[in-house]
C-alpha atoms as a PDB file:
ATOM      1  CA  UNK A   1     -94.797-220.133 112.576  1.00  0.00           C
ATOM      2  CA  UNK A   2     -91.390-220.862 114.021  1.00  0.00           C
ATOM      3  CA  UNK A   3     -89.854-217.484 112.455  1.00  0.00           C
ATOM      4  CA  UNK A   4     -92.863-215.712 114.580  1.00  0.00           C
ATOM      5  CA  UNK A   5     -92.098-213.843 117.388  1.00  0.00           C
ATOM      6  CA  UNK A   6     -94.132-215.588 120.524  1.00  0.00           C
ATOM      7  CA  UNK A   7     -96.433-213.082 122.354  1.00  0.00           C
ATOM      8  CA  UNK A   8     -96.777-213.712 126.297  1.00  0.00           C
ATOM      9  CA  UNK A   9     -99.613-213.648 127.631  1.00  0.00           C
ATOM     10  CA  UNK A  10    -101.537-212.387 131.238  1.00  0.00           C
ATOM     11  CA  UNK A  11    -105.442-212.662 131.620  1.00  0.00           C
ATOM     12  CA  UNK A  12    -106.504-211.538 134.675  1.00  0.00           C
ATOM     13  CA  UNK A  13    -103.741-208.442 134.503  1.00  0.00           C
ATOM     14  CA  UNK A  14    -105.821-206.167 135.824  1.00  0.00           C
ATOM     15  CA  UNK A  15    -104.453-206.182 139.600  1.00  0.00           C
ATOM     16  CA  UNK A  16    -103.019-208.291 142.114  1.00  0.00           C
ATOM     17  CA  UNK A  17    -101.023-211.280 141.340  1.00  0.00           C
ATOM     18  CA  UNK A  18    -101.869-210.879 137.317  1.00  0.00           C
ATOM     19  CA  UNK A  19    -100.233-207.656 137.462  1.00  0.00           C
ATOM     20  CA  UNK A  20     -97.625-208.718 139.516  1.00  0.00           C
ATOM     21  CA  UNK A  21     -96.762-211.691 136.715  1.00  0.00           C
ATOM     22  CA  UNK A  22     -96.880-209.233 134.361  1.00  0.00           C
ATOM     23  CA  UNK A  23     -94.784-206.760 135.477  1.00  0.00           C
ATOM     24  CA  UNK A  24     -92.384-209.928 135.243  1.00  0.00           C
ATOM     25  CA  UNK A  25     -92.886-210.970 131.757  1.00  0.00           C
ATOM     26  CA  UNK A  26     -92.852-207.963 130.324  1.00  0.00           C
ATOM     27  CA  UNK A  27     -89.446-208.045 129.808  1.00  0.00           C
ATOM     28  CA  UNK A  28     -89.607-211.133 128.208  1.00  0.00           C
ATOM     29  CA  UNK A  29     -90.641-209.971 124.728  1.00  0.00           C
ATOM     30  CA  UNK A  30     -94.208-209.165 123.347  1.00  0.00           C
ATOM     31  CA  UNK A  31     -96.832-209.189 126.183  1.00  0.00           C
ATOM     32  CA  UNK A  32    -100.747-209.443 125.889  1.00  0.00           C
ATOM     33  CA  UNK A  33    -102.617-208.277 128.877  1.00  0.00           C
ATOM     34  CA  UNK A  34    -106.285-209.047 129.065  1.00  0.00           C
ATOM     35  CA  UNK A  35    -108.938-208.395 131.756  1.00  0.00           C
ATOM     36  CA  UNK A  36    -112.326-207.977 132.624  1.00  0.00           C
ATOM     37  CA  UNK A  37    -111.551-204.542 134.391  1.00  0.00           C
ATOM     38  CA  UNK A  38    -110.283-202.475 131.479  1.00  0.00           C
ATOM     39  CA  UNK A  39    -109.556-199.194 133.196  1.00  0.00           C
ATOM     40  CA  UNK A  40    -107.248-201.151 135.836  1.00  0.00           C
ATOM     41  CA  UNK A  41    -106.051-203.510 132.629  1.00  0.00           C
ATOM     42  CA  UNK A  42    -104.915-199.644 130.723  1.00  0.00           C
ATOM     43  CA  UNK A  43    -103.272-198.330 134.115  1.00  0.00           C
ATOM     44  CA  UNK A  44    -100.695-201.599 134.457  1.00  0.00           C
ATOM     45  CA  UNK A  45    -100.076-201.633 130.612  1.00  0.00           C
ATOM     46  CA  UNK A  46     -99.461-197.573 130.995  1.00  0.00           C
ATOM     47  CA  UNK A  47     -97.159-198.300 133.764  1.00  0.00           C
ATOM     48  CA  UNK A  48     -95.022-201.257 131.809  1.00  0.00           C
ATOM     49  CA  UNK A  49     -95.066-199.133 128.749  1.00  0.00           C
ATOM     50  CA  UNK A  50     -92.807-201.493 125.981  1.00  0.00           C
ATOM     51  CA  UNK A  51     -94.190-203.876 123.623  1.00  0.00           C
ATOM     52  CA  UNK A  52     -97.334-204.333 125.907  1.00  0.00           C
ATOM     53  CA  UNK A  53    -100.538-204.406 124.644  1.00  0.00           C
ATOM     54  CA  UNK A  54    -104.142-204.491 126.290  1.00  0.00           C
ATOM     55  CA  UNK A  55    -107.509-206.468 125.660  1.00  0.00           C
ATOM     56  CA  UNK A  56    -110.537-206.831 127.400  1.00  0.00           C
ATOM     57  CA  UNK A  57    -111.461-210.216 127.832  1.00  0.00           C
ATOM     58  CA  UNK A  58    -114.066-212.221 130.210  1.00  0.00           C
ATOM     59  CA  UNK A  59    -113.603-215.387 130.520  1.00  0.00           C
ATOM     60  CA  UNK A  60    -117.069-216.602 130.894  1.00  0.00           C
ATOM     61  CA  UNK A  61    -118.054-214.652 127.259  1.00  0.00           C
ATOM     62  CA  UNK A  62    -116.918-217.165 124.584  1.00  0.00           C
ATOM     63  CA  UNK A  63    -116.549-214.696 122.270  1.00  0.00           C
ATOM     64  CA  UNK A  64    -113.877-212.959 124.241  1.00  0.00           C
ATOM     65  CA  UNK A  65    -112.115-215.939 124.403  1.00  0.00           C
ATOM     66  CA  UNK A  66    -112.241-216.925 120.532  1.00  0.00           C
ATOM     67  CA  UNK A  67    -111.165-212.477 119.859  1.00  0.00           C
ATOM     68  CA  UNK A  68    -107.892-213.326 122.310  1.00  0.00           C
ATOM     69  CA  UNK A  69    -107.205-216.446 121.133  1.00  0.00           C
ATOM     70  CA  UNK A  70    -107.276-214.947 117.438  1.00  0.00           C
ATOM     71  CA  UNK A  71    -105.002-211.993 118.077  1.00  0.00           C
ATOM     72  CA  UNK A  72    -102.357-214.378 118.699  1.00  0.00           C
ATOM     73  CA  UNK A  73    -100.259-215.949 115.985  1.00  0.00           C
ATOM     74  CA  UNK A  74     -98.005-217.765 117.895  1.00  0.00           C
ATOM     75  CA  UNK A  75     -97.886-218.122 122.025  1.00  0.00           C
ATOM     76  CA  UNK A  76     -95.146-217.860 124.111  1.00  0.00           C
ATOM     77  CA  UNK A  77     -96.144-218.218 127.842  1.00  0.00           C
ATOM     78  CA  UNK A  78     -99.982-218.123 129.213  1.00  0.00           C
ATOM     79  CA  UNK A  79    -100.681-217.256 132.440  1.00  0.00           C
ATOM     80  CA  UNK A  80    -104.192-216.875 133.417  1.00  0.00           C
ATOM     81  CA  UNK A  81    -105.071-215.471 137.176  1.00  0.00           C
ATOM     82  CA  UNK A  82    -108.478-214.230 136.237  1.00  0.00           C
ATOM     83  CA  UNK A  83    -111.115-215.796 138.679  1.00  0.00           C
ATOM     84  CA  UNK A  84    -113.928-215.107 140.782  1.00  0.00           C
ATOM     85  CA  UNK A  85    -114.190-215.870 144.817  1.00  0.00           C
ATOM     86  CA  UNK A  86    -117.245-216.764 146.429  1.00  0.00           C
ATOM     87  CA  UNK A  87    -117.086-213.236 147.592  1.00  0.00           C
ATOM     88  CA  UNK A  88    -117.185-212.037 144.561  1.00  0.00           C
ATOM     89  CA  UNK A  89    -120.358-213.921 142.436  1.00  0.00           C
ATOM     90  CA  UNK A  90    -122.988-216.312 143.044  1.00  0.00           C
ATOM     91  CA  UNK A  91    -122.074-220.017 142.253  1.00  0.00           C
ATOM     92  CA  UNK A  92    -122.917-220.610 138.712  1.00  0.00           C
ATOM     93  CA  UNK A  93    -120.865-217.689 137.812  1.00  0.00           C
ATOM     94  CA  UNK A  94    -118.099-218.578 139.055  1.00  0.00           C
ATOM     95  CA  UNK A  95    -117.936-222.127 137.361  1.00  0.00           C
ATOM     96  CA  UNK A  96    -118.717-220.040 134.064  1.00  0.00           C
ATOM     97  CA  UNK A  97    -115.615-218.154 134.964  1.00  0.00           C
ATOM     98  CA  UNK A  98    -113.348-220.509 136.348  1.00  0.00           C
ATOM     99  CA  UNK A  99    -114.260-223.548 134.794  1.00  0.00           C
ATOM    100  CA  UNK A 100    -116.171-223.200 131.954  1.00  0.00           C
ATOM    101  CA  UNK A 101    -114.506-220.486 130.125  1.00  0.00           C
ATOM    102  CA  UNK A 102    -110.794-221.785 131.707  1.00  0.00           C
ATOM    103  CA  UNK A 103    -111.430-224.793 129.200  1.00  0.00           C
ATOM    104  CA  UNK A 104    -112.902-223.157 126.446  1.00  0.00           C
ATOM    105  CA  UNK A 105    -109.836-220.611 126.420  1.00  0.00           C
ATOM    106  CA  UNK A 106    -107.713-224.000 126.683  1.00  0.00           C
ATOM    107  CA  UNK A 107    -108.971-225.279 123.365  1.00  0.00           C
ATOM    108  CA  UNK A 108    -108.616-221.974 121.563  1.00  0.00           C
ATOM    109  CA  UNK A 109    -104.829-221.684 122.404  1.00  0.00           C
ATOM    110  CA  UNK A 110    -104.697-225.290 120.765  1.00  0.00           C
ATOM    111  CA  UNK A 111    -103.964-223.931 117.016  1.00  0.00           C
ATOM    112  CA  UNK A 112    -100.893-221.148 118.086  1.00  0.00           C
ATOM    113  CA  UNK A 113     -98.887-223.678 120.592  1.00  0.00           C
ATOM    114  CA  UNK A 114     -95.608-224.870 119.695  1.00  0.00           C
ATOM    115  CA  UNK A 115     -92.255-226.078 120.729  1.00  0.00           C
ATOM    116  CA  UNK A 116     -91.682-223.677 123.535  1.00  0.00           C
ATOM    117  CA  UNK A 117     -95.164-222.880 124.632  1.00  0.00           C
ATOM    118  CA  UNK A 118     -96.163-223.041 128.661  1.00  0.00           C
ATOM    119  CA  UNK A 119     -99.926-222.319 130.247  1.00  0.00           C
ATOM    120  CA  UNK A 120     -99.754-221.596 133.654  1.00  0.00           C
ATOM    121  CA  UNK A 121    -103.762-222.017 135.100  1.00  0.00           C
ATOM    122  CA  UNK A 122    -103.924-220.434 138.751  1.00  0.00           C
ATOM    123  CA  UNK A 123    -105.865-223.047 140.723  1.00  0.00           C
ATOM    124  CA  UNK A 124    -105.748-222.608 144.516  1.00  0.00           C
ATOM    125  CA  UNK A 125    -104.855-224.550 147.738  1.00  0.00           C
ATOM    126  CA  UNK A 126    -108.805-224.606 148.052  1.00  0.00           C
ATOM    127  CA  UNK A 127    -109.074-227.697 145.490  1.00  0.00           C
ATOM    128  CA  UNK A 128    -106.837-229.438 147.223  1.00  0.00           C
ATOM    129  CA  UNK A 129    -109.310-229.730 150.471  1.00  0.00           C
ATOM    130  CA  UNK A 130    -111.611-231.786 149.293  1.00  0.00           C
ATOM    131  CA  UNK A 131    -112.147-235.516 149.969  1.00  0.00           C
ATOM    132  CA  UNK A 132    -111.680-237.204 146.735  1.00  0.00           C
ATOM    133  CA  UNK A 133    -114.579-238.498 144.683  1.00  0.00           C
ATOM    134  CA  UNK A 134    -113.959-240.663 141.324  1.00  0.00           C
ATOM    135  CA  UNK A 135    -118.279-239.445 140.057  1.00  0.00           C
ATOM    136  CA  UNK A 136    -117.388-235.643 141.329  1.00  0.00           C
ATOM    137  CA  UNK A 137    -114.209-235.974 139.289  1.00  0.00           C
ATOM    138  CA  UNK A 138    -116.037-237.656 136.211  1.00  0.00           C
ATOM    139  CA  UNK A 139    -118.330-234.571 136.104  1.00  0.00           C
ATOM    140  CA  UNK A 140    -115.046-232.132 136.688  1.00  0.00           C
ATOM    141  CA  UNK A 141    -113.643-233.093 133.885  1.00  0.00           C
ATOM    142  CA  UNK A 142    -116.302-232.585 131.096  1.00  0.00           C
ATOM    143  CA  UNK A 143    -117.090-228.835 132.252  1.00  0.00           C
ATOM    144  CA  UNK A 144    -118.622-228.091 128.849  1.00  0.00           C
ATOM    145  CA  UNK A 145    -121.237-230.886 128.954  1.00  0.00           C
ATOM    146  CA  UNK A 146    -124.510-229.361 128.257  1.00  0.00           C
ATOM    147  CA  UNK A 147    -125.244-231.491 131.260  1.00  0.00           C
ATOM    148  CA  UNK A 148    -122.871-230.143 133.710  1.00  0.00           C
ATOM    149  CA  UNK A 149    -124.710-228.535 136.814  1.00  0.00           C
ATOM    150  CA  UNK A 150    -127.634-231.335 136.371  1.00  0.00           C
ATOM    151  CA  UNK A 151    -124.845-233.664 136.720  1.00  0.00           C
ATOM    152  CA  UNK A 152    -123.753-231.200 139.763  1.00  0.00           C
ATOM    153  CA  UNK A 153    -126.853-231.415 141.284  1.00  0.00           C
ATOM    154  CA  UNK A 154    -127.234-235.254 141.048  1.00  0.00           C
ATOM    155  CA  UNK A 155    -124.298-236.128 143.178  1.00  0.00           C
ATOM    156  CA  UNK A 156    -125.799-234.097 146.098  1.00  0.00           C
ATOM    157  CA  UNK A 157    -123.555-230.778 144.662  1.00  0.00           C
ATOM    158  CA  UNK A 158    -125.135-227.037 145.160  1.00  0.00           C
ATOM    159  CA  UNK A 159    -124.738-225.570 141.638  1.00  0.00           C
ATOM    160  CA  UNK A 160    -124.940-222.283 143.210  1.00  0.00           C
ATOM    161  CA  UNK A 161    -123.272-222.791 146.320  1.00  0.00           C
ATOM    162  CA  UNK A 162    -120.681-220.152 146.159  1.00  0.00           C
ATOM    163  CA  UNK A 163    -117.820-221.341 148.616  1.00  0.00           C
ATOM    164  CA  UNK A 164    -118.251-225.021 146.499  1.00  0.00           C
ATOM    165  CA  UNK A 165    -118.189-223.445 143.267  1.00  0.00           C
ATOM    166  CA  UNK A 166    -114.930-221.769 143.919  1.00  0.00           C
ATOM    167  CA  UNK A 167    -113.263-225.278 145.541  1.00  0.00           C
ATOM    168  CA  UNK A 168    -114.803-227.211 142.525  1.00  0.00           C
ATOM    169  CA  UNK A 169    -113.892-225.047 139.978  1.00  0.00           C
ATOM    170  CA  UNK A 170    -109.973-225.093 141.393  1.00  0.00           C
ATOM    171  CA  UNK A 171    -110.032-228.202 141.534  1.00  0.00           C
ATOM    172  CA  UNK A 172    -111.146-228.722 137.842  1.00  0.00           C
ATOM    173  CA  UNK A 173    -108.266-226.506 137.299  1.00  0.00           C
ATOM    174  CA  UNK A 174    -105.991-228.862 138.350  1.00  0.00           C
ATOM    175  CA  UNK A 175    -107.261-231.422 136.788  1.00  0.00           C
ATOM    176  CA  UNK A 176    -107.558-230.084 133.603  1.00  0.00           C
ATOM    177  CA  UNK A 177    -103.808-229.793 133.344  1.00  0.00           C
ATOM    178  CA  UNK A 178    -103.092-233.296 133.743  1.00  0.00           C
ATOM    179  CA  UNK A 179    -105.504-234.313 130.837  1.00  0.00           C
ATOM    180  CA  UNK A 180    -104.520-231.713 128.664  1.00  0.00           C
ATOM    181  CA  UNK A 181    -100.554-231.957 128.998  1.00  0.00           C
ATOM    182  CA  UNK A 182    -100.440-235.007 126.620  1.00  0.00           C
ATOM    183  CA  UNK A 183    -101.628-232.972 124.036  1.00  0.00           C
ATOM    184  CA  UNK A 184     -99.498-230.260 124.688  1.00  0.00           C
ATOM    185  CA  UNK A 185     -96.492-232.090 124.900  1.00  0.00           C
ATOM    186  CA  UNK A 186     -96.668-234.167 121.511  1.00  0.00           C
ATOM    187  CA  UNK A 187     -96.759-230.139 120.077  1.00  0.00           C
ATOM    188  CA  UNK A 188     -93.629-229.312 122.472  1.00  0.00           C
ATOM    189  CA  UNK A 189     -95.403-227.130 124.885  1.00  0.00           C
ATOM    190  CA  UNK A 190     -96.463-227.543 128.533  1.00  0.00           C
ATOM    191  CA  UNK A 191     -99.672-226.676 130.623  1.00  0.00           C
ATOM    192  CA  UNK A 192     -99.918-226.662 134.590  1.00  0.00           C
ATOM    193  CA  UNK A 193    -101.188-225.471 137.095  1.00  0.00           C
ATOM    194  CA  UNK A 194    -100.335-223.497 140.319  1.00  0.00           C
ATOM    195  CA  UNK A 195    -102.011-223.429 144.018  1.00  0.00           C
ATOM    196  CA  UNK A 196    -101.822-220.526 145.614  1.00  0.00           C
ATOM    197  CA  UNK A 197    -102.789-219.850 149.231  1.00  0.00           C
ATOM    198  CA  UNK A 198    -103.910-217.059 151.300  1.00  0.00           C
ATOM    199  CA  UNK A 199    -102.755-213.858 148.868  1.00  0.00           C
ATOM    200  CA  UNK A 200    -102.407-210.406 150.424  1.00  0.00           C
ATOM    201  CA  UNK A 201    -104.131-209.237 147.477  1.00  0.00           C
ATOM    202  CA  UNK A 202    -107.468-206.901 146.981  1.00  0.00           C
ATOM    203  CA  UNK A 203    -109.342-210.881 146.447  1.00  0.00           C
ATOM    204  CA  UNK A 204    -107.479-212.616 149.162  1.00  0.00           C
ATOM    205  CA  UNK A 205    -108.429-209.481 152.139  1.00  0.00           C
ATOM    206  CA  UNK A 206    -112.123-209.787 151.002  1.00  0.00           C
ATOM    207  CA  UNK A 207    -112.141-213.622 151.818  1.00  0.00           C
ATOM    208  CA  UNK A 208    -110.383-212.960 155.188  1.00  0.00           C
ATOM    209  CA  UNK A 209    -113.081-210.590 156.022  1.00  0.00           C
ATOM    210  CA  UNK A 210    -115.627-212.967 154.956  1.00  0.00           C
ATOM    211  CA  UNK A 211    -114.263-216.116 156.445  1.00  0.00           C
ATOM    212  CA  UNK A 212    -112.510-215.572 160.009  1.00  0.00           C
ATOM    213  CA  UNK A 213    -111.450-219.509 159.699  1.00  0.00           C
ATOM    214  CA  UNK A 214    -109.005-218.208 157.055  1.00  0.00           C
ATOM    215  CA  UNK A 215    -107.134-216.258 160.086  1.00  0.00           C
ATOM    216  CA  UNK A 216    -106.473-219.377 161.887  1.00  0.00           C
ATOM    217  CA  UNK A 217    -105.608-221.284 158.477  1.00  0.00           C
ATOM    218  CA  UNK A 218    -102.818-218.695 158.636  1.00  0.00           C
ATOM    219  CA  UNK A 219    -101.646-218.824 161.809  1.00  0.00           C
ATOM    220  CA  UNK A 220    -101.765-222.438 162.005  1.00  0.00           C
ATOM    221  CA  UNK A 221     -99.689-222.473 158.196  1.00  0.00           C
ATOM    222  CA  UNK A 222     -95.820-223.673 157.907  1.00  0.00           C
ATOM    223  CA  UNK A 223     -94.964-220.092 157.595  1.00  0.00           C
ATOM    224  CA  UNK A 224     -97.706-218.231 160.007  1.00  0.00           C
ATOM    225  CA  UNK A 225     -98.183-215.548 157.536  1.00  0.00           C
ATOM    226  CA  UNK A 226    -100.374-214.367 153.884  1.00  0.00           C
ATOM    227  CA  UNK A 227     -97.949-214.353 150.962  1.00  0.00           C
ATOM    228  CA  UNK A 228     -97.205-211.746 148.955  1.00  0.00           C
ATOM    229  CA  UNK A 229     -98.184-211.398 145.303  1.00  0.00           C
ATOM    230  CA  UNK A 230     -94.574-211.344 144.000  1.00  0.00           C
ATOM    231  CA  UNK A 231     -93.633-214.009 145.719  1.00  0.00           C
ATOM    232  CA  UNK A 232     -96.559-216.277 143.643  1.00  0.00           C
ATOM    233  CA  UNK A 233     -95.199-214.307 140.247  1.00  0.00           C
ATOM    234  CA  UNK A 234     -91.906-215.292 140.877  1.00  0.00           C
ATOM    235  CA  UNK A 235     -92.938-218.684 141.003  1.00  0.00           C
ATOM    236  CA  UNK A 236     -95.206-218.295 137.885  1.00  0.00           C
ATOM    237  CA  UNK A 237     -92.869-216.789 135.808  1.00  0.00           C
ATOM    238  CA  UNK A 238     -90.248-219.778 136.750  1.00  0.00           C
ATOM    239  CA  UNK A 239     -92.921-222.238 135.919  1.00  0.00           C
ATOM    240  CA  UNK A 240     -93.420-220.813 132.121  1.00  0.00           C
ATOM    241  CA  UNK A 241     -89.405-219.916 131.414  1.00  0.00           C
ATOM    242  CA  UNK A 242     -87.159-222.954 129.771  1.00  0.00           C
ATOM    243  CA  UNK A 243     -85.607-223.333 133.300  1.00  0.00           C
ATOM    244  CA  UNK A 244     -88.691-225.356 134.050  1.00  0.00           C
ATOM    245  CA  UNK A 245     -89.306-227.005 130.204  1.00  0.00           C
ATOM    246  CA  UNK A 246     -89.197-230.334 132.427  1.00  0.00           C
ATOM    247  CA  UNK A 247     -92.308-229.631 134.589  1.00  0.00           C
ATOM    248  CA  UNK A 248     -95.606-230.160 132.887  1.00  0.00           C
ATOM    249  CA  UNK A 249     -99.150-231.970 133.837  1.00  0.00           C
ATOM    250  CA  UNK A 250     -99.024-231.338 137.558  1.00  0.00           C
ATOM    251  CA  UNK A 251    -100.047-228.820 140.026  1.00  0.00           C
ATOM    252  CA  UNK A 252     -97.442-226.269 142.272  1.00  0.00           C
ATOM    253  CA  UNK A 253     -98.759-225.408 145.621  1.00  0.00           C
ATOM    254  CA  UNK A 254     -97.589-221.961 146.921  1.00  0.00           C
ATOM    255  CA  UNK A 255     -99.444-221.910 149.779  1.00  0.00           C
ATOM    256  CA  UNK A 256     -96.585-220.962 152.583  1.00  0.00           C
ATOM    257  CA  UNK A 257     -97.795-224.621 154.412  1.00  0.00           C
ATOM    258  CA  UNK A 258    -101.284-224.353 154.435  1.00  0.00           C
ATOM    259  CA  UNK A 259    -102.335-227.523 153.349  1.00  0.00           C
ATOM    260  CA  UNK A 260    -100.194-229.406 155.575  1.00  0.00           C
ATOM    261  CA  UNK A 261    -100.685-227.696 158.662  1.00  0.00           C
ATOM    262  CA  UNK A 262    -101.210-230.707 161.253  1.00  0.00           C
ATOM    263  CA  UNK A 263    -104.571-229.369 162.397  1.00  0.00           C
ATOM    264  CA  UNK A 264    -105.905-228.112 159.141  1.00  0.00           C
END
């Protein structure tokens, strides 16, 4: 396995910041791009041209997951962007997206990590607004209990709230880094996650529209503006190179200030 070349690898490719972190690693070596949207997935790998290859993958259809996971002998970097908004799907689908199948793909990288390896899971400033909560943790952290929205539901927890689906899920996300990195690390690779804020991205203008309060999170944000996708891919593809082979089991917020704005 060490003699194999180690295929990068984008899921969520498709547009936005995916495509953006993509257009970065692909001159890294051997790229896999994956996405639910395979005519936009077939127009960025066109445009990278290379050693760039494209799958369509959902996240929240296991046996995408296992079919990606498989086509990979041995992984370089991960990044995965793909995720749903609560613009974008009712509740339960996007835990099945963001959660759910963000833990099953987790697992099924386990067998082709190595010495070298780094997952990068997009999470988003959004999990890191809500009050903290040692039973609504608990039931974060085993997303594949057959269990999990009852458990939801008990605490007082909308299963198919959208906007709470999309803040729980990211901040599963960010928790799921910090109790996978052990394992990662006694095989030499790294997981973690990164936060990103308001995006000027197709997802991130559909939310504005949606939510006027995200105007004034802007405004009232360190920097007073939306980011830009390449500035969150620049970050990303830092995160997975060796200059960051210290950084693992934590979370990188990229949010130009948002969350600690004074009157957030």
């Amino acid at each position: 396995m060490s003699q194999t070349v180690a295929t990068n690898v984008v899921i969520g490719a498709g547009s936005g910041m995916g495509a953006a972190v993509a257009s970065l690693l692909a001159r890294r070596g051997p790229l896999l791009l994956a996405d639910c949207d395979t005519d936009r997935l077939s127009g960025v790998a066109a445009d990278l041209g290379g050693d760039v290859t494209a799958m369509t993958c959902d996240l929240a259809v296991p046996a995408d997951v296992d079919a990606l996971a498989h086509a990979i002998v041995r992984l370089g970097a991960l990044v995965v962007t793909a995720g749903l908004s609560p613009s974008m799907a009712p509740g339960r689908r996007i835990y099945e997206v963001n959660l759910l199948g963000l833990e099953r793909l987790v697992r099924a990288m386990e067998p082709v990590i190595g010495d070298g390896t780094a997952a990068l899971c997009f999470a988003s400033m959004a999990g890191h607004l809500l009050p903290a909560s040692d039973e609504l943790d608990a039931v974060l952290d085993a997303p594949l209990s057959a269990t999990f929205f009852d458990d939801l539901a008990n605490l007082g927890y909308d299963p198919d709230n959208p906007q709470l689906a999309y803040a729980l899920s990211k901040r599963s996300c960010i928790r799921l880094v910090r109790r996978h990195a052990a394992a990662w690390g006694a095989k030499g690779a790294r997981i973690l996650s990164l936060s990103p804020g308001i995006i000027d991205t197709g997802m991130g203008r559909l939310e504005a529209a949606n939510q006027p309060v995200m105007a004034q999170m802007v405004k009232s944000s360190a920097l007073g503006r939306m980011g830009r996708p390449e500035e969150v891919a620049a970050v990303a593809a830092f995160l997975v190179s060796d200059a960051a082979s210290f950084i693992t089991g934590t979370d990188v917020r990229v949010d130009g200030g948002v969350t600690v704005a004074p009157n957030r």
